[in-house]
N, C-alpha and C. Protein backbone atom coordinates (compact mmCIF):
# COMPACT_ATOMS: atom_id res chain seq x y z
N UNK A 1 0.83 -1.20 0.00
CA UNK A 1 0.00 0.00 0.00
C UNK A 1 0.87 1.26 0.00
N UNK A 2 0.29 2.15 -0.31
CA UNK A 2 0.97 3.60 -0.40
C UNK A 2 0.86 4.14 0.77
N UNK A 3 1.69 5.32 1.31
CA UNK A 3 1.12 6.34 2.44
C UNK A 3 -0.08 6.47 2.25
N UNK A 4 -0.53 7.52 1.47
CA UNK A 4 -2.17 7.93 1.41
C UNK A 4 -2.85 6.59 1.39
N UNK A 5 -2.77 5.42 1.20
CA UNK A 5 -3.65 4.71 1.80
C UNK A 5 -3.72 4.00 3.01
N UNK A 6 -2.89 4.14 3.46
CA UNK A 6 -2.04 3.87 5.04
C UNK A 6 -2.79 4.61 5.41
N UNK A 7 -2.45 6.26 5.44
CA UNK A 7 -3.47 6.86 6.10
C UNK A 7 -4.37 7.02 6.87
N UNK A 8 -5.19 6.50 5.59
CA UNK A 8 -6.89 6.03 5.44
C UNK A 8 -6.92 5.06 6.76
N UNK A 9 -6.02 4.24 6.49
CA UNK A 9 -6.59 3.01 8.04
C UNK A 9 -6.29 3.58 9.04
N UNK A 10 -5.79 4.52 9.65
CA UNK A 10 -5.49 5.03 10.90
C UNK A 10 -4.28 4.66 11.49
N UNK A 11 -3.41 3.91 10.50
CA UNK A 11 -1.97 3.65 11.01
C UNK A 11 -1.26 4.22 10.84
N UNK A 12 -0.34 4.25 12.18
CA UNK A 12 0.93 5.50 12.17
C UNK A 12 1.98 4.65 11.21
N UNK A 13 2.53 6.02 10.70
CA UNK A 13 3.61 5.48 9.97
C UNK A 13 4.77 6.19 9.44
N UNK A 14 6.15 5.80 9.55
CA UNK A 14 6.84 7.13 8.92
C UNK A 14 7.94 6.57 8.06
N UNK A 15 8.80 7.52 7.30
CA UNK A 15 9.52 6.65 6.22
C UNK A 15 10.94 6.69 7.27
N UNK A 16 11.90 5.69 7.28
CA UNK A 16 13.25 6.29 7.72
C UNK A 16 14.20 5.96 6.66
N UNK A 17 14.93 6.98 6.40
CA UNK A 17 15.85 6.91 5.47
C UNK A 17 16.83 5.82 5.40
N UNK A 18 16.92 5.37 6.69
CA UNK A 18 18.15 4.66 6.70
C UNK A 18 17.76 3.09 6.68
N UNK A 19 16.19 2.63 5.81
CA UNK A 19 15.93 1.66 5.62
C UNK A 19 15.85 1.76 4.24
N UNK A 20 16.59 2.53 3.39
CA UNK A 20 16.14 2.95 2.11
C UNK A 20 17.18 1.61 0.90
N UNK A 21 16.76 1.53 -0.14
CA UNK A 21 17.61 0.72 -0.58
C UNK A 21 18.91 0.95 -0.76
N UNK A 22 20.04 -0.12 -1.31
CA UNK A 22 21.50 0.71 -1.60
C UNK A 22 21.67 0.90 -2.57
N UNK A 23 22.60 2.80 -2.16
CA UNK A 23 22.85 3.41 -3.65
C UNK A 23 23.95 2.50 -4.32
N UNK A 24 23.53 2.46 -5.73
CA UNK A 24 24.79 1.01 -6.43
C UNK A 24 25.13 2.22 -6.95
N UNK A 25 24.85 3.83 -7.05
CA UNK A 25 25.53 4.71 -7.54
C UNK A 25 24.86 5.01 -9.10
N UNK A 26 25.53 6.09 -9.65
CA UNK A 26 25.38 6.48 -11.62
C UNK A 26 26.08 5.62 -12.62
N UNK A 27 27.04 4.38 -11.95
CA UNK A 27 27.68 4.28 -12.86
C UNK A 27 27.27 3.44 -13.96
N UNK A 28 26.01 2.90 -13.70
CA UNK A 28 25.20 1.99 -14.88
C UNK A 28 24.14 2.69 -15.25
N UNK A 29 24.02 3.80 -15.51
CA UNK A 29 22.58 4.69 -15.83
C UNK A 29 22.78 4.55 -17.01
N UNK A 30 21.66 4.07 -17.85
CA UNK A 30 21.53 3.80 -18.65
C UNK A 30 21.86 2.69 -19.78
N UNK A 31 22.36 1.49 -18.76
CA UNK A 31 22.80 -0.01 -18.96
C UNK A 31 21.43 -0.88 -18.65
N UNK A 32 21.61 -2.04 -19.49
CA UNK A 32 20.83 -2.72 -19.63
C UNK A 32 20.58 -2.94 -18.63
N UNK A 33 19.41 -3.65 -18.09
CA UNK A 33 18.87 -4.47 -16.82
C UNK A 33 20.30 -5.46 -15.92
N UNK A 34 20.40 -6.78 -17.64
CA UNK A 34 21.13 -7.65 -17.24
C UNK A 34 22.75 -7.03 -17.29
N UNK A 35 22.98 -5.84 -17.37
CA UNK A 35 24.71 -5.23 -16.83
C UNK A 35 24.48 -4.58 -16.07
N UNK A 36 23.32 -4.27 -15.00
CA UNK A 36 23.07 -3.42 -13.48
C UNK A 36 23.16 -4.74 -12.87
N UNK A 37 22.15 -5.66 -13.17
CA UNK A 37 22.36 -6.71 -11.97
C UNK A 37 23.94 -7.77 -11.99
N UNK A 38 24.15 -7.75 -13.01
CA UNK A 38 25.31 -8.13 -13.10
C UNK A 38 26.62 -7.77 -11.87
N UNK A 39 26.11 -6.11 -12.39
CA UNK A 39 27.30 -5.13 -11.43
C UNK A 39 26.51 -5.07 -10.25
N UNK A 40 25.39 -5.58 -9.79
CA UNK A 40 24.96 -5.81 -7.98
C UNK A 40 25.26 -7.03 -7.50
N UNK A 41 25.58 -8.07 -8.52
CA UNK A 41 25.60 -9.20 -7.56
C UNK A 41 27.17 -9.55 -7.48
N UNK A 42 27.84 -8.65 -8.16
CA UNK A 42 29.33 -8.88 -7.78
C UNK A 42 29.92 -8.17 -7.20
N UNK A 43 29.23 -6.78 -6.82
CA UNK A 43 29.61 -5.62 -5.88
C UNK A 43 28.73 -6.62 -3.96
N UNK A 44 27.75 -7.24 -4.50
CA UNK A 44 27.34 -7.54 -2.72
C UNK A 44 28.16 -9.13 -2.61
N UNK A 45 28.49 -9.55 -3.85
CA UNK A 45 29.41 -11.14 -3.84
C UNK A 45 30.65 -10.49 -3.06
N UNK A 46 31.37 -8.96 -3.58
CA UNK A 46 32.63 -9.01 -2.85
C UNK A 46 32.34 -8.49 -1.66
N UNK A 47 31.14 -8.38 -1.21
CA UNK A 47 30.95 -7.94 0.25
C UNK A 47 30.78 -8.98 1.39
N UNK A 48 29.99 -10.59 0.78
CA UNK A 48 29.83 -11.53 0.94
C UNK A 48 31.45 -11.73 1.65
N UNK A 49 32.13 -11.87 0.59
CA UNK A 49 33.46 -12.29 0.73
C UNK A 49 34.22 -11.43 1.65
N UNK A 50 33.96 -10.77 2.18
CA UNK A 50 34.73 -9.56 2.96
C UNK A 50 35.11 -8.25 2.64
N UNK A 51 34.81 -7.78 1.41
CA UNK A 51 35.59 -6.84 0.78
C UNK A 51 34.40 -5.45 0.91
N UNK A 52 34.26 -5.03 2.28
CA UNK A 52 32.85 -4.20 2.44
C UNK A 52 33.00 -3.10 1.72
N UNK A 53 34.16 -2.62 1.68
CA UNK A 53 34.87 -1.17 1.61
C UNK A 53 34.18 -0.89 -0.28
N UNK A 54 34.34 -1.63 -0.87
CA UNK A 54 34.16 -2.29 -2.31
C UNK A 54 33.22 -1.31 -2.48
N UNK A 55 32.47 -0.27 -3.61
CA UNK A 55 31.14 0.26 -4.12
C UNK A 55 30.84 -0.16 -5.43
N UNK A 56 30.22 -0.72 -5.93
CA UNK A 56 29.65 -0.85 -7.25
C UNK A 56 30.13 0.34 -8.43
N UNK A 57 31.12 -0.49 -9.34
CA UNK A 57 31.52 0.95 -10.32
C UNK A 57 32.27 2.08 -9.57
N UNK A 58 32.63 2.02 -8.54
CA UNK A 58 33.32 3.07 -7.89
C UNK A 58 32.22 4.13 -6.99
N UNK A 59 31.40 3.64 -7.49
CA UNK A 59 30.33 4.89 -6.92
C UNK A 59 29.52 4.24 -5.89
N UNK A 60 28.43 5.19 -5.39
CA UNK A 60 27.45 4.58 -4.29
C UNK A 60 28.07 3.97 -3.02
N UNK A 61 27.03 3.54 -2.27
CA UNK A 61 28.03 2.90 -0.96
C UNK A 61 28.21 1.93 -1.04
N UNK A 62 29.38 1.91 0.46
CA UNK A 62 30.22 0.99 -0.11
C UNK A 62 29.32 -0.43 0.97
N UNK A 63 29.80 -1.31 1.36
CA UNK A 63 29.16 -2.77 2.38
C UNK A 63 29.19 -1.90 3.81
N UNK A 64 30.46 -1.12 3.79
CA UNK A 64 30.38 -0.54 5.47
C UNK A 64 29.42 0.78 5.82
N UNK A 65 29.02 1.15 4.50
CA UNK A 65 28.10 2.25 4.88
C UNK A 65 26.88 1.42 4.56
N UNK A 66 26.54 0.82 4.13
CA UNK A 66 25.38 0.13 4.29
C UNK A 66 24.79 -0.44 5.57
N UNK A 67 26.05 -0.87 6.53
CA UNK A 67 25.72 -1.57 7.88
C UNK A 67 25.75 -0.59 8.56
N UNK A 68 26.13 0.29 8.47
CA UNK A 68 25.92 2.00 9.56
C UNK A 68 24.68 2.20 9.44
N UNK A 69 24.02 2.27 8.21
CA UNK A 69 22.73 2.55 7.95
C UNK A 69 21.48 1.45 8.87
N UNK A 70 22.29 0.14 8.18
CA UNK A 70 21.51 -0.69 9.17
C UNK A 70 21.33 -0.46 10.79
N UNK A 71 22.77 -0.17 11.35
CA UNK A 71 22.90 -0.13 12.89
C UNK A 71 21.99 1.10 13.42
N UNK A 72 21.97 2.32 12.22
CA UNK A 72 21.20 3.24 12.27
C UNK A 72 19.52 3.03 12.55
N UNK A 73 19.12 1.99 11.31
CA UNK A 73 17.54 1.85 11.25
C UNK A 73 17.47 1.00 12.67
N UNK A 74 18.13 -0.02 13.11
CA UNK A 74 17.74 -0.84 14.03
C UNK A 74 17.79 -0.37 15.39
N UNK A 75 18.43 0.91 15.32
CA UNK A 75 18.39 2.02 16.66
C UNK A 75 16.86 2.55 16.67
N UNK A 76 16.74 3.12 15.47
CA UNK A 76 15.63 3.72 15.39
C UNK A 76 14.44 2.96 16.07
N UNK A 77 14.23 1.53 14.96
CA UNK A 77 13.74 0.82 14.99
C UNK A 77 13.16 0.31 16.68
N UNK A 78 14.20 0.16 17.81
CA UNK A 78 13.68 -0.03 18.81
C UNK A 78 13.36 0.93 19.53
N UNK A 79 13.69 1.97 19.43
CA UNK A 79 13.07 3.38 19.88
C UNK A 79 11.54 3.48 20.06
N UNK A 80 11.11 3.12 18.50
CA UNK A 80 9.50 3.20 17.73
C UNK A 80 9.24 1.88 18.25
N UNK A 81 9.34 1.21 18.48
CA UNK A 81 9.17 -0.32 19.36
C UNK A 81 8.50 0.59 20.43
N UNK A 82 9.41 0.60 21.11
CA UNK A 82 9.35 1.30 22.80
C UNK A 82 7.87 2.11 22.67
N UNK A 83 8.31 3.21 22.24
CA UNK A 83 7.13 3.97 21.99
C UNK A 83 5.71 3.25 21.45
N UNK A 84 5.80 2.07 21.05
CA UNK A 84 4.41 1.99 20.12
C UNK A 84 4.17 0.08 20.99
N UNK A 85 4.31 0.26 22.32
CA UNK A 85 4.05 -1.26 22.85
C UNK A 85 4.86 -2.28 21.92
N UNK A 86 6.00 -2.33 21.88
CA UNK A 86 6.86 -3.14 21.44
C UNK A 86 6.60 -3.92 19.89
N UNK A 87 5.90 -3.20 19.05
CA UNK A 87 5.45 -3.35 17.89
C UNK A 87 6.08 -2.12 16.97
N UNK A 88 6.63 -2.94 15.81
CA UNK A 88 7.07 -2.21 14.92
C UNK A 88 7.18 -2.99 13.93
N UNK A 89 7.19 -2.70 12.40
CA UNK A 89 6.72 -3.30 10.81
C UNK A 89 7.80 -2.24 10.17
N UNK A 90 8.88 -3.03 9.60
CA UNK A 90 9.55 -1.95 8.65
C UNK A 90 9.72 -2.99 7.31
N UNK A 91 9.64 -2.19 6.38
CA UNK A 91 9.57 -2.28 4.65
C UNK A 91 11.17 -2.34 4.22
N UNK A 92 11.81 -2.47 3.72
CA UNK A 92 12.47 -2.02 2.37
C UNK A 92 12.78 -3.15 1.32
N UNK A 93 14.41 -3.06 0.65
CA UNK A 93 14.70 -4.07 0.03
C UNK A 93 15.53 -5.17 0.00
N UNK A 94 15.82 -5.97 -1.16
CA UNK A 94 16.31 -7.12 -0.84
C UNK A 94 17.70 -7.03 -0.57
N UNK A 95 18.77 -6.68 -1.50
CA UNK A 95 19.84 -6.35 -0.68
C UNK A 95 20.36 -5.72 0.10
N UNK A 96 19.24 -4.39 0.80
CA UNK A 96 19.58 -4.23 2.05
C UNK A 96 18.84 -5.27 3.03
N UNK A 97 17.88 -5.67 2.84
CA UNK A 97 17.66 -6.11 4.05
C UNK A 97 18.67 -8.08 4.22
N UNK A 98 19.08 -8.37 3.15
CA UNK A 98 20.16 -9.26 3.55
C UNK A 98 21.20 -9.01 3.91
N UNK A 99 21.92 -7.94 3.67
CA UNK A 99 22.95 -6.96 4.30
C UNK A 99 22.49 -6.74 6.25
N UNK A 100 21.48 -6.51 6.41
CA UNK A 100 20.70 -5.84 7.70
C UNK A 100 20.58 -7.37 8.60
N UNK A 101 20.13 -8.83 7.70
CA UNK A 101 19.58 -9.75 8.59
C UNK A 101 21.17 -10.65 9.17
N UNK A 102 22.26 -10.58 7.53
CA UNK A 102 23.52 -10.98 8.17
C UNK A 102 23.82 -10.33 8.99
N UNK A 103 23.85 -9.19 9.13
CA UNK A 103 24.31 -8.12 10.81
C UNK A 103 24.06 -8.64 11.79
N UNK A 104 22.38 -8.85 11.74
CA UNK A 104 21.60 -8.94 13.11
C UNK A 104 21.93 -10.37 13.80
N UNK A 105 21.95 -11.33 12.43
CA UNK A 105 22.26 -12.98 12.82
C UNK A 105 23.34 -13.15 12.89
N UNK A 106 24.45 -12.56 13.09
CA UNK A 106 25.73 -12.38 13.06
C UNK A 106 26.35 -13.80 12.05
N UNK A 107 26.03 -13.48 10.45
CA UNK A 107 26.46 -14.34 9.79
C UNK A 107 26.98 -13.92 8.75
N UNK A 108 27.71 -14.53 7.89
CA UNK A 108 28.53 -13.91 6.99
C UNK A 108 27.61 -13.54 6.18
N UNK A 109 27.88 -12.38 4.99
CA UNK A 109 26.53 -11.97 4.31
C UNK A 109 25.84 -13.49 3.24
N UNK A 110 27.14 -14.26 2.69
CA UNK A 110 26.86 -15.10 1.21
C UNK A 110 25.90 -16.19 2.06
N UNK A 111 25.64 -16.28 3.84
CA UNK A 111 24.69 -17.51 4.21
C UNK A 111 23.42 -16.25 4.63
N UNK A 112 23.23 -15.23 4.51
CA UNK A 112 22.19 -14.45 4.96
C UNK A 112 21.23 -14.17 3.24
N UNK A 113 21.98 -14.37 2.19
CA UNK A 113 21.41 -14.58 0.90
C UNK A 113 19.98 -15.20 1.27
């Protein structure tokens, strides 16, 4: 559902940035589908492997700003817990949130896939 229809049901809700997807950066704007995903699954493969520092094409963030972001949302995250009777629902996407669940499960990223 969208905000404005969120709304409508009477549920609180807010966006946080730092659940947002990761920037893979400009450097494939305007590349095919199959040479973006190409250049995501070997920019989060060398993150898998250890190499966090790594950004896709040189640009965007890199594996270690991605987990700041995470350590960021999951601060947040229990804050809005606290406040809302220990209930909280957060959205985003797939390679952040496998980036976010290897953190939390303390597992290497390529078994949090």
């Amino acid at each position: 559902p969208t905000g404005s229809e969120l709304s409508r049901t009477g549920i609180k809700f807010d966006t946080l940035e730092s659940l947002g997807e990761v920037d893979f950066g400009t450097g494939y704007d305007g590349m095919s589908v199959e040479a973006v995903r190409a250049g995501m699954y070997a920019t989060y493969g060398s993150w898998a492997m250890g190499t966090i520092d790594r950004r896709m094409d040189g640009e965007g963030e890199s594996g270690r700003e991605v987990l700041e972001r995470a350590a960021d949302a999951l601060h947040s995250l229990a804050n809005i817990a606290v406040d809302n009777g220990g209930t909280v629902l957060a959205v985003s996407h797939s390679t952040y949130l496998r980036t976010l669940l290897g953190a939390v499960m303390d597992v290497p990223l390529v078994l949090a896939a």
